[in-house]
Structure formats: structure tokens, C-alpha cells
Protein backbone atom coordinates (compact mmCIF):
# COMPACT_ATOMS: atom_id res chain seq x y z
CA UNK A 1 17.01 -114.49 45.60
CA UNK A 2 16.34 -110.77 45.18
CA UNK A 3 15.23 -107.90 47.18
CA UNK A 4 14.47 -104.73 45.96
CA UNK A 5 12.47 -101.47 47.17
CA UNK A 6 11.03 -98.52 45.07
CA UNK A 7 9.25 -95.20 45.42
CA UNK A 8 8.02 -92.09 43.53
CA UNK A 9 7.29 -88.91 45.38
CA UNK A 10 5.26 -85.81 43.68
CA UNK A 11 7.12 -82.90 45.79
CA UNK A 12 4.72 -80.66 44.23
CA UNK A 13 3.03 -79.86 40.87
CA UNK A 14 6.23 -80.51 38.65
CA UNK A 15 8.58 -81.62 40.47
CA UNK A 16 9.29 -85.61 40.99
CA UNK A 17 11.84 -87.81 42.76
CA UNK A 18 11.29 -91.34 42.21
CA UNK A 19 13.79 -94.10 42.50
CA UNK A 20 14.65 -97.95 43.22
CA UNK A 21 17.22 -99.96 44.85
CA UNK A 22 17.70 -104.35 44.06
CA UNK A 23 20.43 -107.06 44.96
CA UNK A 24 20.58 -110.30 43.60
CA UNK A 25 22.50 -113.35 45.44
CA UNK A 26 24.18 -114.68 42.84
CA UNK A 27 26.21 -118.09 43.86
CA UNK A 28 26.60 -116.22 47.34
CA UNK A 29 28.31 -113.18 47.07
CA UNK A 30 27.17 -109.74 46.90
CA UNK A 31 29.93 -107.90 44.80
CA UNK A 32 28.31 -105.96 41.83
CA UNK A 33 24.95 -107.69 42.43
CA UNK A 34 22.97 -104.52 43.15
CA UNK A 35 21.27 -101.99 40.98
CA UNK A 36 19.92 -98.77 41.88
CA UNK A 37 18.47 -95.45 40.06
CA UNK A 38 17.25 -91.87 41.30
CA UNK A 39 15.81 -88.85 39.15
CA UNK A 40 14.89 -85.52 40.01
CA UNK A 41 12.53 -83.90 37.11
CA UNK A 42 11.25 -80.67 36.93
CA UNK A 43 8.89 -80.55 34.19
CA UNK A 44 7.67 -76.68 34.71
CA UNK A 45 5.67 -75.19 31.25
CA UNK A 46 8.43 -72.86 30.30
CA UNK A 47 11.23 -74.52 32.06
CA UNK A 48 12.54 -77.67 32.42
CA UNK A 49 15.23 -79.81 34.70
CA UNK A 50 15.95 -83.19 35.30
CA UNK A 51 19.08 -85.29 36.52
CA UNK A 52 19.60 -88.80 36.47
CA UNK A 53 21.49 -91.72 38.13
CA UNK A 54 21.74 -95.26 37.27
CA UNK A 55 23.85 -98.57 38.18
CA UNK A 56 23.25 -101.99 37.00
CA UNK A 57 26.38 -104.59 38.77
CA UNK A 58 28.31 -106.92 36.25
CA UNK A 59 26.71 -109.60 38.79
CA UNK A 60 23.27 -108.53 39.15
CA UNK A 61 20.72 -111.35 37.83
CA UNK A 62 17.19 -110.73 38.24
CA UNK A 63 16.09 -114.27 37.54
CA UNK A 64 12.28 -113.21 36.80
CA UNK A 65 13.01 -110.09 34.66
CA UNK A 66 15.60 -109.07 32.78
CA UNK A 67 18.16 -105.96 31.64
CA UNK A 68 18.91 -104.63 28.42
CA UNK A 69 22.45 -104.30 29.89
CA UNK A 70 24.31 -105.38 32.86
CA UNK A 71 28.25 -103.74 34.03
CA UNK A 72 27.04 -100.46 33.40
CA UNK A 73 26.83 -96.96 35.35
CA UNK A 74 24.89 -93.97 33.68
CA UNK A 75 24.54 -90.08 34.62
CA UNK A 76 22.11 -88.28 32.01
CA UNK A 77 21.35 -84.68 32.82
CA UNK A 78 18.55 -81.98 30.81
CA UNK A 79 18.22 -78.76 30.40
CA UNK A 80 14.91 -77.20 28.97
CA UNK A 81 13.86 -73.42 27.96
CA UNK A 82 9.95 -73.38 26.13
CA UNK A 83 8.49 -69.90 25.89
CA UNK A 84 4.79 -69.77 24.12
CA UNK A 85 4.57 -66.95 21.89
CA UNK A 86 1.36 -65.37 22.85
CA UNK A 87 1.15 -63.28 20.12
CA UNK A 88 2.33 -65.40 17.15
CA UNK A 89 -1.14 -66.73 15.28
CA UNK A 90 0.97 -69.47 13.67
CA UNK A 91 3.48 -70.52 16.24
CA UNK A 92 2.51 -71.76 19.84
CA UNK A 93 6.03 -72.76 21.73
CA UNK A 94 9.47 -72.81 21.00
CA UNK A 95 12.20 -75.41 22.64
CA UNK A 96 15.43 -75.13 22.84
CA UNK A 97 16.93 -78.43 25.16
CA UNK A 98 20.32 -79.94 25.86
CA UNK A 99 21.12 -83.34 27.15
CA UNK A 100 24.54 -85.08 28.46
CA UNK A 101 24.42 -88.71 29.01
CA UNK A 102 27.86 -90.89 30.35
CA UNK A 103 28.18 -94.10 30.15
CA UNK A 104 31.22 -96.00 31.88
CA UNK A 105 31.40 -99.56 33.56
CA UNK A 106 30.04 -100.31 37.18
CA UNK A 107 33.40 -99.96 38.93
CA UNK A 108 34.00 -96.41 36.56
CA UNK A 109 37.08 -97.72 34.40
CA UNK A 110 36.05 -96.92 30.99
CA UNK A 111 34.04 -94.82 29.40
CA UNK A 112 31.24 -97.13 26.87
CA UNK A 113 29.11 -94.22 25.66
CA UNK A 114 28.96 -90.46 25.56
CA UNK A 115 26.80 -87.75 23.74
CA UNK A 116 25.74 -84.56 24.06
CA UNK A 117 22.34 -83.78 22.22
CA UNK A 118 21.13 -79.84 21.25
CA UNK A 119 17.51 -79.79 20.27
CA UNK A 120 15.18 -76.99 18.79
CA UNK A 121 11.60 -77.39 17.92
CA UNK A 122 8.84 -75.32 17.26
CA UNK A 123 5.12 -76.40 17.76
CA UNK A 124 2.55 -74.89 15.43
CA UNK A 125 -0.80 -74.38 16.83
CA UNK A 126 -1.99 -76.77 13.68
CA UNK A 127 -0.44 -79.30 15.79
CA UNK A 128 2.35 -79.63 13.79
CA UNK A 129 6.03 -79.68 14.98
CA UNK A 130 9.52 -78.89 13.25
CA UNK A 131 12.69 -79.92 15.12
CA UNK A 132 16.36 -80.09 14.46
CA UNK A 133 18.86 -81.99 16.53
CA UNK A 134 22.10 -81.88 16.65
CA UNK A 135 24.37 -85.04 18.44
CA UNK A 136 27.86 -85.22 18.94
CA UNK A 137 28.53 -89.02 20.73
CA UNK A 138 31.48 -91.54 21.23
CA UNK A 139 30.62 -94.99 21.63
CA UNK A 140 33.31 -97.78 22.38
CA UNK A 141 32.87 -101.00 20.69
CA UNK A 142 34.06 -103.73 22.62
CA UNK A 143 33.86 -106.63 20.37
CA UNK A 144 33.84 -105.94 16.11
CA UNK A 145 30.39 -106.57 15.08
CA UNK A 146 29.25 -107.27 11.42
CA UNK A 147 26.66 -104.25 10.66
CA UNK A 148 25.99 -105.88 6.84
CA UNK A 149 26.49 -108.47 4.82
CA UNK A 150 30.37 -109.14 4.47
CA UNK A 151 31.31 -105.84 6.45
CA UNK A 152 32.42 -105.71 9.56
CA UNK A 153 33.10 -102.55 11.97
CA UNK A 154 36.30 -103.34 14.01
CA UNK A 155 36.91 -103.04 18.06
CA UNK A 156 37.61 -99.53 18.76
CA UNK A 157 36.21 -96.15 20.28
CA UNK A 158 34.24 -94.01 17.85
CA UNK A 159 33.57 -90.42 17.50
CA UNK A 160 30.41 -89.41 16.27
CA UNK A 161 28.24 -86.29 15.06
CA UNK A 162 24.80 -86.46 13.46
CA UNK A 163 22.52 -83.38 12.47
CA UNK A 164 19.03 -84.57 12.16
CA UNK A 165 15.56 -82.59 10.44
CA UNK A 166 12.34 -83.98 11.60
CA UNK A 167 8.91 -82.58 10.69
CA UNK A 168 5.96 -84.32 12.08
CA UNK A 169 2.30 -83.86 10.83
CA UNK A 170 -0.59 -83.73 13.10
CA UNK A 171 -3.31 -86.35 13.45
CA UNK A 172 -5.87 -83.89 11.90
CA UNK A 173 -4.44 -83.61 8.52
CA UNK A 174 -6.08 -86.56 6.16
CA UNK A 175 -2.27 -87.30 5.72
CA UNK A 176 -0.65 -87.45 9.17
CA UNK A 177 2.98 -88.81 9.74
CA UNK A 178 7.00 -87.54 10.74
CA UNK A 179 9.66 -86.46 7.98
CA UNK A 180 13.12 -87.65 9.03
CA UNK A 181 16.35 -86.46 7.23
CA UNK A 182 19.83 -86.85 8.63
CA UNK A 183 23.23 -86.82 7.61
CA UNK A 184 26.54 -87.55 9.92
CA UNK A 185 29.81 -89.37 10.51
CA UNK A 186 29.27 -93.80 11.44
CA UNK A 187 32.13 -95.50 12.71
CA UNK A 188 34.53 -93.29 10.87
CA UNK A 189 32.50 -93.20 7.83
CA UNK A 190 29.25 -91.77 6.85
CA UNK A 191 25.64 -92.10 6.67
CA UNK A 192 22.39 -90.07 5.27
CA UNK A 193 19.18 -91.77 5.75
CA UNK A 194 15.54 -90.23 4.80
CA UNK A 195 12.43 -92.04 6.26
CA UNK A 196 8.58 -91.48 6.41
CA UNK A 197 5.81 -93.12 8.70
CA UNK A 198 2.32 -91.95 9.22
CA UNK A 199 -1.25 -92.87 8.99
CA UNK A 200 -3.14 -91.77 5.92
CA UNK A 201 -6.94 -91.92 6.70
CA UNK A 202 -8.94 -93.40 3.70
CA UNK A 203 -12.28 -93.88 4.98
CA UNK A 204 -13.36 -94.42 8.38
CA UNK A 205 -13.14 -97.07 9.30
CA UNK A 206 -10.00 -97.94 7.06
CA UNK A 207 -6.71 -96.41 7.05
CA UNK A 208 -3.22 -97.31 6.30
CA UNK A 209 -0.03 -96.49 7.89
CA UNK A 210 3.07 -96.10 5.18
CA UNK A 211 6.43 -96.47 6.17
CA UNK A 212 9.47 -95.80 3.63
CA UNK A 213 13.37 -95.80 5.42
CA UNK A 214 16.48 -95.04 2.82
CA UNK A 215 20.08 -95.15 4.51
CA UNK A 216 23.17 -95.08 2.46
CA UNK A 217 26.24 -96.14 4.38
CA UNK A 218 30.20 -95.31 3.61
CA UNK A 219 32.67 -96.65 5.91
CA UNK A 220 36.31 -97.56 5.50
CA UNK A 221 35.39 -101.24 5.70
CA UNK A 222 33.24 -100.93 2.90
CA UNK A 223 29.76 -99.54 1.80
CA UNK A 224 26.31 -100.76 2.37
CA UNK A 225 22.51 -99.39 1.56
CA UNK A 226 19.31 -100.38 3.96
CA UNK A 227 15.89 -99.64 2.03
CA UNK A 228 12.76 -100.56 3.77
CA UNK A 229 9.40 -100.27 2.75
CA UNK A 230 6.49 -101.13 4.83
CA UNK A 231 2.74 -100.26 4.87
CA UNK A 232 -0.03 -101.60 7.56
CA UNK A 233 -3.83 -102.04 6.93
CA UNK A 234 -5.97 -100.78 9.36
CA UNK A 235 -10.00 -101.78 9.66
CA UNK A 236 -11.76 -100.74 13.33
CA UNK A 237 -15.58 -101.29 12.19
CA UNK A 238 -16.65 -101.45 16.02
CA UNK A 239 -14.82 -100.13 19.05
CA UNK A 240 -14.17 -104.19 20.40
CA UNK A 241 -13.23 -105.24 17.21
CA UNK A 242 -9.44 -104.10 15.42
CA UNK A 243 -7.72 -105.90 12.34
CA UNK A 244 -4.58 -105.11 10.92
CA UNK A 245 -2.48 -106.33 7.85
CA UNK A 246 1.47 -105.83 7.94
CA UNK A 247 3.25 -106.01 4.61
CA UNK A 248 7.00 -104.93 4.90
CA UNK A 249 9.71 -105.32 2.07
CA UNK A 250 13.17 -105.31 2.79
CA UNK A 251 15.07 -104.61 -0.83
CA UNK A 252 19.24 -104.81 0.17
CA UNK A 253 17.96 -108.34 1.88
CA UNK A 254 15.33 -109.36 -0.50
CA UNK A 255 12.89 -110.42 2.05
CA UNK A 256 9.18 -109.87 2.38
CA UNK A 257 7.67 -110.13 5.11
CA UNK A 258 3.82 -109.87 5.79
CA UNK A 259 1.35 -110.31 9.10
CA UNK A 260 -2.65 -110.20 9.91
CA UNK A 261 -3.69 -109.79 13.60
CA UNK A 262 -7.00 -109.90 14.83
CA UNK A 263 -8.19 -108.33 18.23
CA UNK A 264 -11.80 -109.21 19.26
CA UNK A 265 -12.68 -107.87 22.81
CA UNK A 266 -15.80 -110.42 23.11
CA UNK A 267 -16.82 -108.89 26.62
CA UNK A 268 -15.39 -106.09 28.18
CA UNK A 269 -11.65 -106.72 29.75
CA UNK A 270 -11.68 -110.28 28.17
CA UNK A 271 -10.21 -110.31 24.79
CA UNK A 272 -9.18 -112.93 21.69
CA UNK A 273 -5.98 -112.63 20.06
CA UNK A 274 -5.31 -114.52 16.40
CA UNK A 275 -2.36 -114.05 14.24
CA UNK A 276 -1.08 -115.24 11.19
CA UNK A 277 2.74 -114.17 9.73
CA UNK A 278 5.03 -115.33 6.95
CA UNK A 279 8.63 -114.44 5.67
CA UNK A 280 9.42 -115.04 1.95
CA UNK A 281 12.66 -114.79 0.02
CA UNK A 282 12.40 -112.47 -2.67
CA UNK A 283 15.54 -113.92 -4.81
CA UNK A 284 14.47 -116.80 -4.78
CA UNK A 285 12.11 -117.94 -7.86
CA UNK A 286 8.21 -117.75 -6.39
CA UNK A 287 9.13 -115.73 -3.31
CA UNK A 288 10.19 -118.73 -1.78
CA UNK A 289 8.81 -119.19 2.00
CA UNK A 290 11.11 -119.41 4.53
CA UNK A 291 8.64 -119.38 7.85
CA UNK A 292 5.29 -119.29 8.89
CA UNK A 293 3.75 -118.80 11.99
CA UNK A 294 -0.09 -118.79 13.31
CA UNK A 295 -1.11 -117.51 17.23
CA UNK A 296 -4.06 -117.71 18.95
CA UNK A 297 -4.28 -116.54 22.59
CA UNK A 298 -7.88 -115.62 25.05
CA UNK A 299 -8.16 -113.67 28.02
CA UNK A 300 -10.54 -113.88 29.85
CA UNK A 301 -11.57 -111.53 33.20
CA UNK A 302 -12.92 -112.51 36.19
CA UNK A 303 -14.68 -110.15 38.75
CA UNK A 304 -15.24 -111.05 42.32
């Protein structure tokens, strides 16, 4: 059985307090079977606020949902300063923001996860934005976990600081899409990764949607790339009617991987679903096939 109650109040124009409160009854006892969270946001133009409190029990089992984590208690607080320049003909608003999040267990005997993030960004009025983030983190690793092929990251607490360049493109250019760089310490090693996604707009109503993602990985277990290359296929020739093709290549694994989905919306709110996806090994003489999948589902809405 659960119970559970939540609410969201709009004190005024930007300020919010919303929160929720559950139990479970889990084999008949009620000891770390409850979850509960409250914010308080202030989400002013120039200024920004918000503080945060969450608890999910080591017992609490919501039978008809589910958690991403359970035995867990987190406090996450913001800070946010965003003057417009008036005056500037090229630059609209600048950003500076700071966030703490802390991570322990429910009953607040270790510390899993902390980080402190410092952001800047500036927002052109092309619609483009440039940001730089800075993160200093330690996460505890309870259990070692294999992060690649024949290495694995032992059971320990890590210390971690990453410095990260993103520039993002506006929709409006004919090629849109966000420029990642980043370069910081991994589980006492390193790692620099570069990665690109956006949309480049061929010919309405085609377009396709690149995706390239280049890590390189030192650690004193060993050392490991990740390369990733994906692109989608986009063709909307009425406003009911959306196909897409997913190709993605995945070089360090030698895998491709590939996908067409169809969405039809044959009367309005009542839509048919079909897709069609494969995996292939790429090592393997003939790109061998390894799996292959095909979906169909139909919704259909009623009106009374």
C-alpha cells in the first residue's frame, strides 16, 4: 500500500513552493518507507534563488512507479546573478550561477556524492549562447564497477574537477547544434572528450541531426577511448505525419546500430506508431546481426 500527498503553490510571479510527501508498507513496518521533497525557487529576470530538499527511505517501494535511487537524502542549493546589457548590440544577458548539491544516505552516515558547480554564460541576441562550467565533485563508489572492456574502477571515494566549454548554435542558423569540450580528473585519472549534436536543415521538409562524441580516458587501471558517431534522418511532409531514420556507429565496440520510426496522427489525438531497429557487429565478417526488433502500437481517442 502507499499513500502520498502533493502540492505546488505560485506565492507570486516568481516565486514557487511545491512539494510531496509518500510511505510505502513494506512487509509491515514503516522504518525508512517514506519519501518526501520541498523547493523554494525564485526565478526573478536578473536574480535567481532556489533551495532544495529530498529523502527517498532504504525501504520505500512504490510498487506502481519506480526510483532511480532508493537510501538516499539530497540538499541542492542555487544561486543566480543575470544582468541584460541594454546597451550591448551583440550581447543580451550575462549569467554567472553557483550550485551545491550533498548527497549522503537516509539515516546521514556517509556522504555518496558532492559537487559544487560555477557557471558563466553569455546569450547573444542571435540566439546563440557561450558557457563555461567549472565542477569540482566527490563521488563514493560503493561497489568497483567495470567502466570498459577489461578495466575496472575499484571501491573507493573519488575526487573530482572538470572544466567544461560549450557553445550552442541557434535554431535559425541553416546549421544549428551545441559544441562541447572538456577536460578533467576521472577516478584518479583523466579524461578530455569533444562532442557535437545539432540539426542541419537541408530542405524543408528534410533535415538531419549529426551527432559526433570523442572521449579519451587515462586511469591508473588502465586506458580506454569511447568514439560515437550518430546521425538521424528527419522527413515531416505534413504536420500529422513524422519519419525518422537513426543510424549510430559505435567504433571502440564495433557495433552499428540503426532504427526507422514512423508517427502517423490519422485523426487528431489518435495516433499510429511503427518501428523497425537492428544491431550489427561490425568485426564480424558482413556486419553480422545480432538483434532485430519491429513495433507497432495505435491510439486511439475517445470523446464523450
Amino acid at each position: 500500500m502507499m499513500l502520498g500527498a502533493d502540492a505546488s503553490f505560485r506565492l507570486s510571479q516568481n516565486n514557487t513552493l511545491l512539494g510531496y510527501y509518500a510511505r510505502t508498507d513494506v512487509a509491515g513496518t514503516t522504518a525508512q518507507s517514506e519519501s518526501y521533497r520541498a523547493r523554494f525557487e525564485y526565478a526573478g529576470d536578473r536574480y535567481g534563488i532556489s533551495a532544495e530538499h529530498l529523502l527517498v527511505g532504504a525501504r520505500f517501494n512504490p510498487e506502481m512507479g519506480y526510483t532511480r535511487r532508493d537510501d538516499f537524502r539530497r540538499n541542492t542549493g542555487t544561486l543566480r546573478f543575470s544582468p541584460r546589457l541594454r546597451r550591448s548590440r551583440r550581447v543580451r544577458q550575462l549569467t554567472w550561477q553557483a550550485i551545491y548539491t550533498y548527497d549522503t544516505d537516509a539515516r546521514l552516515t556517509q556522504v555518496q556524492n558532492r559537487s559544487v558547480d560555477g557557471i558563466f554564460k553569455v546569450e547573444f541576441h542571435s540566439g546563440d549562447t557561450a558557457q563555461v562550467q567549472y565542477t569540482d565533485e566527490y563521488e563514493l563508489l560503493p561497489t568497483a564497477f567495470r567502466i570498459a572492456p577489461r578495466i575496472t574502477v575499484p571501491q573507493a571515494g573519488y575526487a573530482m574537477k572538470t572544466v567544461i566549454g560549450t557553445y550552442q548554435l541557434a535554431n535559425n542558423h541553416p546549421v544549428a547544434g551545441r559544441f562541447t569540450v572538456s577536460r578533467g580528473s576521472l577516478y584518479d585519472g583523466d579524461r578530455t572528450e569533444a562532442s557535437y549534436s545539432g540539426r542541419v536543415t537541408i530542405r524543408p521538409p528534410f533535415a538531419l541531426e549529426p551527432s559526433v562524441s570523442l572521449a579519451f580516458v587515462h586511469l591508473p587501471v588502465g586506458d580506454f577511448n569511447a568514439r560515437l558517431v550518430a546521425n538521424r534522418i528527419t522527413w515531416t511532409p505534413t504536420t500529422r505525419l513524422f519519419v525518422s531514420s537513426l543510424m549510430q556507429f559505435n567504433a571502440d565496440a564495433r557495433t552499428l546500430s540503426s532504427s526507422v520510426r514512423l508517427r502517423w496522427e490519422y485523426r487528431p489525438g489518435s495516433e499510429l506508431f511503427l518501428v523497425y531497429s537492428d544491431g550489427r557487429d561490425t568485426a564480424r565478417p558482413g556486419t553480422a546481426l545480432q538483434n532485430r526488433t519491429f513495433a507497432a502500437k495505435a491510439t486511439r481517442l475517445l470523446r464523450f
